[in-house]
C-alpha atoms as a PDB file:
ATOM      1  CA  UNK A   1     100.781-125.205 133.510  1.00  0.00           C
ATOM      2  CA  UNK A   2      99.730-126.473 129.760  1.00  0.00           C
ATOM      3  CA  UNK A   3      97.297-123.064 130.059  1.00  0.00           C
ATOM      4  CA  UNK A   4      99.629-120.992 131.051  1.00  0.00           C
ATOM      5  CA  UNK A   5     102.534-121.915 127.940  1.00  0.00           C
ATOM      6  CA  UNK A   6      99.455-122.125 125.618  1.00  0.00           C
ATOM      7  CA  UNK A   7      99.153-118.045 126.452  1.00  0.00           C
ATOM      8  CA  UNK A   8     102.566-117.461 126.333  1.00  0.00           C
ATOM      9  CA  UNK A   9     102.230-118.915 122.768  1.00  0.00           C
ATOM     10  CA  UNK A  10      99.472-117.000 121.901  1.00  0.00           C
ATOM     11  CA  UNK A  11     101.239-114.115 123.503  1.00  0.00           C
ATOM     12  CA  UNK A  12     104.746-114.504 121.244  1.00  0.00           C
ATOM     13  CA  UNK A  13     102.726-114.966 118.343  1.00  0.00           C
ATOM     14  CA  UNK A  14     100.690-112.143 118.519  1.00  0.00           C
ATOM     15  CA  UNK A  15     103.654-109.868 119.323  1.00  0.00           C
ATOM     16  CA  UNK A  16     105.608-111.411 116.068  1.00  0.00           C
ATOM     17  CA  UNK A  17     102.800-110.098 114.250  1.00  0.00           C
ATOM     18  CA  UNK A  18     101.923-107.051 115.326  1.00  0.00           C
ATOM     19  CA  UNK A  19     106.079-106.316 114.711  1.00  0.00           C
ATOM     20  CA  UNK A  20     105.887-107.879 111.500  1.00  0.00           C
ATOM     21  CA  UNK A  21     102.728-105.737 110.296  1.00  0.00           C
ATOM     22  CA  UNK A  22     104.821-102.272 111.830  1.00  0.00           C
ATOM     23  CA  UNK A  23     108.506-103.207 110.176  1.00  0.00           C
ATOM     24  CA  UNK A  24     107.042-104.007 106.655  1.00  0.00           C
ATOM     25  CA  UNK A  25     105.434-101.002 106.908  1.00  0.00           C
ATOM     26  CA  UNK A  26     107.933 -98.703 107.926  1.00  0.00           C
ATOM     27  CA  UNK A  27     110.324-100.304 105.495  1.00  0.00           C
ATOM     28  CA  UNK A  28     108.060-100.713 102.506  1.00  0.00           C
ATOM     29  CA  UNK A  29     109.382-104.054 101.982  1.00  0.00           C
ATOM     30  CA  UNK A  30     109.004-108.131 102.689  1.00  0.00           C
ATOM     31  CA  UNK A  31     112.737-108.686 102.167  1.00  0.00           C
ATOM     32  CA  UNK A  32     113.236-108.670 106.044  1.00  0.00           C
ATOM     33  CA  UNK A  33     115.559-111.135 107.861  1.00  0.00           C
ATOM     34  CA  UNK A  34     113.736-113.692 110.253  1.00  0.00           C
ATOM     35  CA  UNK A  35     116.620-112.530 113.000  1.00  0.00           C
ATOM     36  CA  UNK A  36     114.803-108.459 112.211  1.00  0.00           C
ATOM     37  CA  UNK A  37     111.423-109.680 113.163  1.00  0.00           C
ATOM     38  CA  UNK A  38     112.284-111.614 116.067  1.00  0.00           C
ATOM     39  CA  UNK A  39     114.099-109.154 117.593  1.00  0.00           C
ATOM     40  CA  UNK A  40     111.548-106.630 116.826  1.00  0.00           C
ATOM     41  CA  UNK A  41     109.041-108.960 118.768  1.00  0.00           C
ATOM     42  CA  UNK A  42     111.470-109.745 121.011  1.00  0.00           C
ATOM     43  CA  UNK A  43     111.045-113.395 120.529  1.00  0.00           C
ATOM     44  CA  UNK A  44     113.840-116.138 119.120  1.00  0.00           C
ATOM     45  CA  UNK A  45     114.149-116.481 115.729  1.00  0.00           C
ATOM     46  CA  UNK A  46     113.098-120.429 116.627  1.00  0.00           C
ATOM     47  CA  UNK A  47     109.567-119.450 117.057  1.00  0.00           C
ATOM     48  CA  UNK A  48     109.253-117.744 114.055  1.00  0.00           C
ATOM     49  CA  UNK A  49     110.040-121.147 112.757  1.00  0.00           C
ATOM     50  CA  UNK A  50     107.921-123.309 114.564  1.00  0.00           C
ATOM     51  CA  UNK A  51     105.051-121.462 115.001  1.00  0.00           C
ATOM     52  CA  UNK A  52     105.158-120.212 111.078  1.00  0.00           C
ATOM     53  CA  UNK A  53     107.762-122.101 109.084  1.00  0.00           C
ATOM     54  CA  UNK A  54     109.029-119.642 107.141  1.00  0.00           C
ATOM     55  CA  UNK A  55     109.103-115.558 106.956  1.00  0.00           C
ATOM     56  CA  UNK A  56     106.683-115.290 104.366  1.00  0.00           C
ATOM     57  CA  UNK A  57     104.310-117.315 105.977  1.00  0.00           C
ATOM     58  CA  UNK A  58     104.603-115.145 109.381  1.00  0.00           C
ATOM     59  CA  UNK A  59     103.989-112.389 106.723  1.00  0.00           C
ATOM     60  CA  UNK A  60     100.585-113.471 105.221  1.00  0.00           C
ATOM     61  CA  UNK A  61      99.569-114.832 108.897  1.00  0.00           C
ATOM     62  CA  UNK A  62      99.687-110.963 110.466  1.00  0.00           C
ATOM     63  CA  UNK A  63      97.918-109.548 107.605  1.00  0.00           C
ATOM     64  CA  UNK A  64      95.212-112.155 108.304  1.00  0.00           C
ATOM     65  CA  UNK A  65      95.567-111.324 111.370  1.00  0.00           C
ATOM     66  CA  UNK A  66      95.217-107.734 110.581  1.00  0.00           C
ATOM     67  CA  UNK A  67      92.402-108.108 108.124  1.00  0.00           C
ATOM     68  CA  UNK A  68      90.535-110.029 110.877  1.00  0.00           C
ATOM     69  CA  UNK A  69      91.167-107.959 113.851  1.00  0.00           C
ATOM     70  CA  UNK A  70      90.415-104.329 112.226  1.00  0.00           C
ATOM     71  CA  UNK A  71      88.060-105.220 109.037  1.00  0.00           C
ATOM     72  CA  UNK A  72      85.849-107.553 109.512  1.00  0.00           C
ATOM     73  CA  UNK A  73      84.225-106.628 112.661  1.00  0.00           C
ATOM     74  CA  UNK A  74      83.815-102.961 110.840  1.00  0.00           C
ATOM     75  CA  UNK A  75      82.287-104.708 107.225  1.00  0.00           C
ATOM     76  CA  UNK A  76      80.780-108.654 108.645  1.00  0.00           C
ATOM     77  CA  UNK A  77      77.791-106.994 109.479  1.00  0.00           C
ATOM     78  CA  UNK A  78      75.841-108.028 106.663  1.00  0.00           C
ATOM     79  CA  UNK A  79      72.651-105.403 107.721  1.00  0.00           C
ATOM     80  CA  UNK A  80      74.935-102.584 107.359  1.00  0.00           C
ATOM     81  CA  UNK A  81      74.391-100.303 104.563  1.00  0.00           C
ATOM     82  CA  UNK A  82      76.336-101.567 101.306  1.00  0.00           C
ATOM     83  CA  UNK A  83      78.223 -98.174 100.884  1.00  0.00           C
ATOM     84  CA  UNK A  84      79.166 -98.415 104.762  1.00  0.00           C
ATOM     85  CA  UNK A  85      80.765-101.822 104.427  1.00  0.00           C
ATOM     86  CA  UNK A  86      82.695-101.196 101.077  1.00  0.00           C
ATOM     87  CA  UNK A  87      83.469 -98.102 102.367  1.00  0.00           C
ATOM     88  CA  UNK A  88      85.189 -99.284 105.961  1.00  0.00           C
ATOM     89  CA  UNK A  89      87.003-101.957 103.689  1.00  0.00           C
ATOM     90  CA  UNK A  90      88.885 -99.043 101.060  1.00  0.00           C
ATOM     91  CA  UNK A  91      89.282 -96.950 104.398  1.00  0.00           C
ATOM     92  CA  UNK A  92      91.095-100.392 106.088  1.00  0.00           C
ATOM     93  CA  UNK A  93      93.376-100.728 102.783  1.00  0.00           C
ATOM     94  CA  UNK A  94      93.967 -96.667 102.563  1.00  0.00           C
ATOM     95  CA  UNK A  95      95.091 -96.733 106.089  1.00  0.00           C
ATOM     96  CA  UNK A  96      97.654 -99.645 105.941  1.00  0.00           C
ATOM     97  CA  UNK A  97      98.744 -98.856 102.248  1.00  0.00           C
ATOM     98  CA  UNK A  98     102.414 -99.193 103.035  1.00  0.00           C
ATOM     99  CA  UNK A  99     102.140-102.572 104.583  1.00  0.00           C
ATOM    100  CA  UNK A 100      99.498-103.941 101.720  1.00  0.00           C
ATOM    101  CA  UNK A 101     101.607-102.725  99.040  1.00  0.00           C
ATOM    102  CA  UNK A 102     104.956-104.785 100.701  1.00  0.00           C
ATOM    103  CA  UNK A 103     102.788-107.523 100.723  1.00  0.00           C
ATOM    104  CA  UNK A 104     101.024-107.233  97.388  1.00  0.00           C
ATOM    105  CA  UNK A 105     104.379-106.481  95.540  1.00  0.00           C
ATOM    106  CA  UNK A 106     107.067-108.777  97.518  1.00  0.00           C
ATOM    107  CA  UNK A 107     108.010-112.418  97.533  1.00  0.00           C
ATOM    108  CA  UNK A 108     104.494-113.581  98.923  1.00  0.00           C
ATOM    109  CA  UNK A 109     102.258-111.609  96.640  1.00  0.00           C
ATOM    110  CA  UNK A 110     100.485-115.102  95.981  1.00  0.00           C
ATOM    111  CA  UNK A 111      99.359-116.284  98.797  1.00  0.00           C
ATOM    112  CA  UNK A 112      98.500-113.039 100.193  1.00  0.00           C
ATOM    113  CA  UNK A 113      96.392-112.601  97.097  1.00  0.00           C
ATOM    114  CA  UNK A 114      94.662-115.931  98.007  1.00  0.00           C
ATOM    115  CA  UNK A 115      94.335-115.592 101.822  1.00  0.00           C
ATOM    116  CA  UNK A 116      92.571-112.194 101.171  1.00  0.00           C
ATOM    117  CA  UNK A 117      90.215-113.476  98.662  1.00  0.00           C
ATOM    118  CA  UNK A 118      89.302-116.269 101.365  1.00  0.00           C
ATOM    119  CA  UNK A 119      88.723-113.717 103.758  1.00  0.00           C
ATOM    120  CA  UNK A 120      86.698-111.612 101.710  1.00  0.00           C
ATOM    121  CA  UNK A 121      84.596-114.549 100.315  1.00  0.00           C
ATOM    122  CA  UNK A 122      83.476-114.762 103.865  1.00  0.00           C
ATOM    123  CA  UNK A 123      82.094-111.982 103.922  1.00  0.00           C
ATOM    124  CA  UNK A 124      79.966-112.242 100.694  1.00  0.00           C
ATOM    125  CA  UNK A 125      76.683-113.936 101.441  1.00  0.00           C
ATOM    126  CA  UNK A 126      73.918-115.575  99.655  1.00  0.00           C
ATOM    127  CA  UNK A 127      71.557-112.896 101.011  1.00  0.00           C
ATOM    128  CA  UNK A 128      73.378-110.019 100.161  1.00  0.00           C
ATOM    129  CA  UNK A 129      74.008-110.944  96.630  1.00  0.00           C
ATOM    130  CA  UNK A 130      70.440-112.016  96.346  1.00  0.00           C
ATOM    131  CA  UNK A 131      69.500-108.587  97.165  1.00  0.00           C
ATOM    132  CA  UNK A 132      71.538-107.154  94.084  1.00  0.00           C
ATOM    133  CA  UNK A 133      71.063-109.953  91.813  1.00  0.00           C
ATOM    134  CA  UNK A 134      68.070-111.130  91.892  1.00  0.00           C
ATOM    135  CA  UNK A 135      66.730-114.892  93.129  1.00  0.00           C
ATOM    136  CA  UNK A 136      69.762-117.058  92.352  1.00  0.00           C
ATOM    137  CA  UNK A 137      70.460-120.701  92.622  1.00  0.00           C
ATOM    138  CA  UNK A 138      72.935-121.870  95.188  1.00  0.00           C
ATOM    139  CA  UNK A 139      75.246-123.246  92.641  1.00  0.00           C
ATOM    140  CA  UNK A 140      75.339-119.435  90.567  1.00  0.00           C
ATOM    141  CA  UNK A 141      75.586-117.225  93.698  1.00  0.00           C
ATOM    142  CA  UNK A 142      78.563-119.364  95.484  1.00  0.00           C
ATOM    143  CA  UNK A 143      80.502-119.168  91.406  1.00  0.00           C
ATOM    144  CA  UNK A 144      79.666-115.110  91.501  1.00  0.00           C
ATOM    145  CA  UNK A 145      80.727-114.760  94.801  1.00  0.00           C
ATOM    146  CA  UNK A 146      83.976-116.502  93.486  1.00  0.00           C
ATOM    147  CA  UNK A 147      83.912-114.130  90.777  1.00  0.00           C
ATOM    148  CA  UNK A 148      83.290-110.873  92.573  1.00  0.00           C
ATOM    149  CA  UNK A 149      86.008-111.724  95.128  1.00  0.00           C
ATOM    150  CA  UNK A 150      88.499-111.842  92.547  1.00  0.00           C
ATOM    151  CA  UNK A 151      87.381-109.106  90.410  1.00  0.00           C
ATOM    152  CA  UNK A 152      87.052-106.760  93.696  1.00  0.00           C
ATOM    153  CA  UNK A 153      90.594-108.828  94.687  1.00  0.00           C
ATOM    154  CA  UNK A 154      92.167-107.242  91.497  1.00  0.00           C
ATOM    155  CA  UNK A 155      90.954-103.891  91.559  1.00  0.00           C
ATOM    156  CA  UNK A 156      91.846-102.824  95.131  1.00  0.00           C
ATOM    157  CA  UNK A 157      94.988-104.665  94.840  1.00  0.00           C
ATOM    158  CA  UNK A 158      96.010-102.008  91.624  1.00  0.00           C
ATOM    159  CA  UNK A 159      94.756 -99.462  93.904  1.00  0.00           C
ATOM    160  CA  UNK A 160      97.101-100.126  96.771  1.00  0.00           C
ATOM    161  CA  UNK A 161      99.713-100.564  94.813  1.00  0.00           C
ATOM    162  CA  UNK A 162      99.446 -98.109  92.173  1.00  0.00           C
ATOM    163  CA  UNK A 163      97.015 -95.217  92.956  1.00  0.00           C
ATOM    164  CA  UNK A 164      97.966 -91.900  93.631  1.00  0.00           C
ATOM    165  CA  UNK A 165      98.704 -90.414  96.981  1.00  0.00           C
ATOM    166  CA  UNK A 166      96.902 -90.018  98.748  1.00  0.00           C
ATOM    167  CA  UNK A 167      94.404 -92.971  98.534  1.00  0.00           C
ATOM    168  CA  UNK A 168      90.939 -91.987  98.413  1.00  0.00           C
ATOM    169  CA  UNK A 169      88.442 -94.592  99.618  1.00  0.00           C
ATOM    170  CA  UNK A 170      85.598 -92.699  98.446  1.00  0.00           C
ATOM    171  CA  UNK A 171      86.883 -92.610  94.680  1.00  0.00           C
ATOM    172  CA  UNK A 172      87.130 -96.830  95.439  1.00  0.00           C
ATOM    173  CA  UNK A 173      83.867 -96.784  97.150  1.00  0.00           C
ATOM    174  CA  UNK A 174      81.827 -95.789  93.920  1.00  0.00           C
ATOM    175  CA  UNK A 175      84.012 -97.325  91.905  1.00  0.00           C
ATOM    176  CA  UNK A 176      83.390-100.605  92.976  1.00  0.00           C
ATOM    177  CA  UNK A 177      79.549 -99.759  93.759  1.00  0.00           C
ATOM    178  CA  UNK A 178      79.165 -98.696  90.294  1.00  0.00           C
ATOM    179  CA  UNK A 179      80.590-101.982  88.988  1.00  0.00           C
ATOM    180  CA  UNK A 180      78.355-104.335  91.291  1.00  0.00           C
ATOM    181  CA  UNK A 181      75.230-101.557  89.955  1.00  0.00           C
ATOM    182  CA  UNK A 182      76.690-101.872  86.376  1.00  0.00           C
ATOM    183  CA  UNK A 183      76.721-105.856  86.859  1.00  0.00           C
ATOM    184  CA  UNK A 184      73.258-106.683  88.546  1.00  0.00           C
ATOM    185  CA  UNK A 185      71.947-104.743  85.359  1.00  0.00           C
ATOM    186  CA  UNK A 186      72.897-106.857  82.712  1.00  0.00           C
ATOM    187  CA  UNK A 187      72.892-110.225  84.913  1.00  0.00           C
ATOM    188  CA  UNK A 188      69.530-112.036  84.500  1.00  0.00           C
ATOM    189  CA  UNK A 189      67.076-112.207  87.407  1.00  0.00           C
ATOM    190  CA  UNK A 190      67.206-115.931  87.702  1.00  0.00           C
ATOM    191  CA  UNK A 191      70.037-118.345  85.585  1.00  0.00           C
ATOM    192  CA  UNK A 192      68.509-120.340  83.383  1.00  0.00           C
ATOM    193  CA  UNK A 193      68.583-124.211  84.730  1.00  0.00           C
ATOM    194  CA  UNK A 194      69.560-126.881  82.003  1.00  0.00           C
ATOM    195  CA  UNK A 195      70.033-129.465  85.153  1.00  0.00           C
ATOM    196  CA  UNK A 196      73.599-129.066  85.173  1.00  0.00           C
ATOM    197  CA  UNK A 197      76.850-126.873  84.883  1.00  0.00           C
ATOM    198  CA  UNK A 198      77.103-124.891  81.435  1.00  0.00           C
ATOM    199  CA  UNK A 199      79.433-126.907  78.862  1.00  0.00           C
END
């Protein structure tokens, strides 16, 4: 029986966030009641609760839902061609600008900002930036994968939100390409090591 309500669960919560991810997007906003999405989902308004807490919580859970459902399986690959993976990701945010730029611009613009940049530090290993920076220390690639997940963070969140229509993932492809080229350049092959963090 405990299987079957844990499903159900599962169930209700996915639905909640699949109808929160379509009615931010058709409305271009986060100011939505609780009572909106629940009906949309066709769930009570007490689940939303309970399973969330709050709206904006339910908001920043379907787009990391969302970001984990359609993106990373098309850019976690970490053998796939650099240009393929930054590409799929600008595709991903070019194809569900209207519900990024809600969530970018409304009430939880915060911690959707910081549950993408933990999602997107995932995907940054110590292999990959090896291969464009050069042998680094543990300690210097986990603070420039920090870095580079902001930076990146920053850049395609002004693109969602302010870029011209339509988006154009190439243009943000070799944008950000350029930048990581532009970087690796003037970065030295190996940081020096003074047995510690720099003062």
């Amino acid at each position: 029986m405990q299987v079957r309500q844990d499903r159900r669960v599962l169930r209700s919560r996915a639905t909640l966030m699949a109808a929160a991810v379509r009615l931010v997007s058709e409305r271009g906003t986060t100011a939505l009641p609780v009572g909106e999405l629940s009906d949309a989902a066709n769930v009570s308004r007490q689940l939303v609760y309970l399973q969330f807490g709050d709206r904006d919580a339910l908001l920043v859970a379907a787009a990391a839902a969302l970001v984990e459902r359609e993106l990373i399986p098309e850019v976690g690959d970490d053998r796939a061609p650099r240009r393929a993976r930054v590409l799929a990701m600008a595709r991903h945010f070019a194809r569900h600008r209207p519900f990024y730029r809600a969530m970018l611009t409304g009430s939880c613009a915060f911690p959707m900002t910081r549950a993408l940049n933990r999602l997107f530090g995932s995907l940054i290993t110590t292999r990959g930036l090896r291969e464009v920076f050069g042998d680094l220390d543990d300690d210097t690639a986990r603070d420039l994968a920090t870095m580079i997940t902001g930076g990146t963070g920053a850049i395609v969140n002004d693109w969602v939100v302010d870029a011209d229509d339509p988006l154009d993932p190439e243009e943000l492809t070799d944008r950000l390409l350029r930048l990581s080229t532009a970087y690796a350049r003037g970065l030295p092959a190996r940081a020096p090591s003074s047995g510690g963090r720099p003062r």
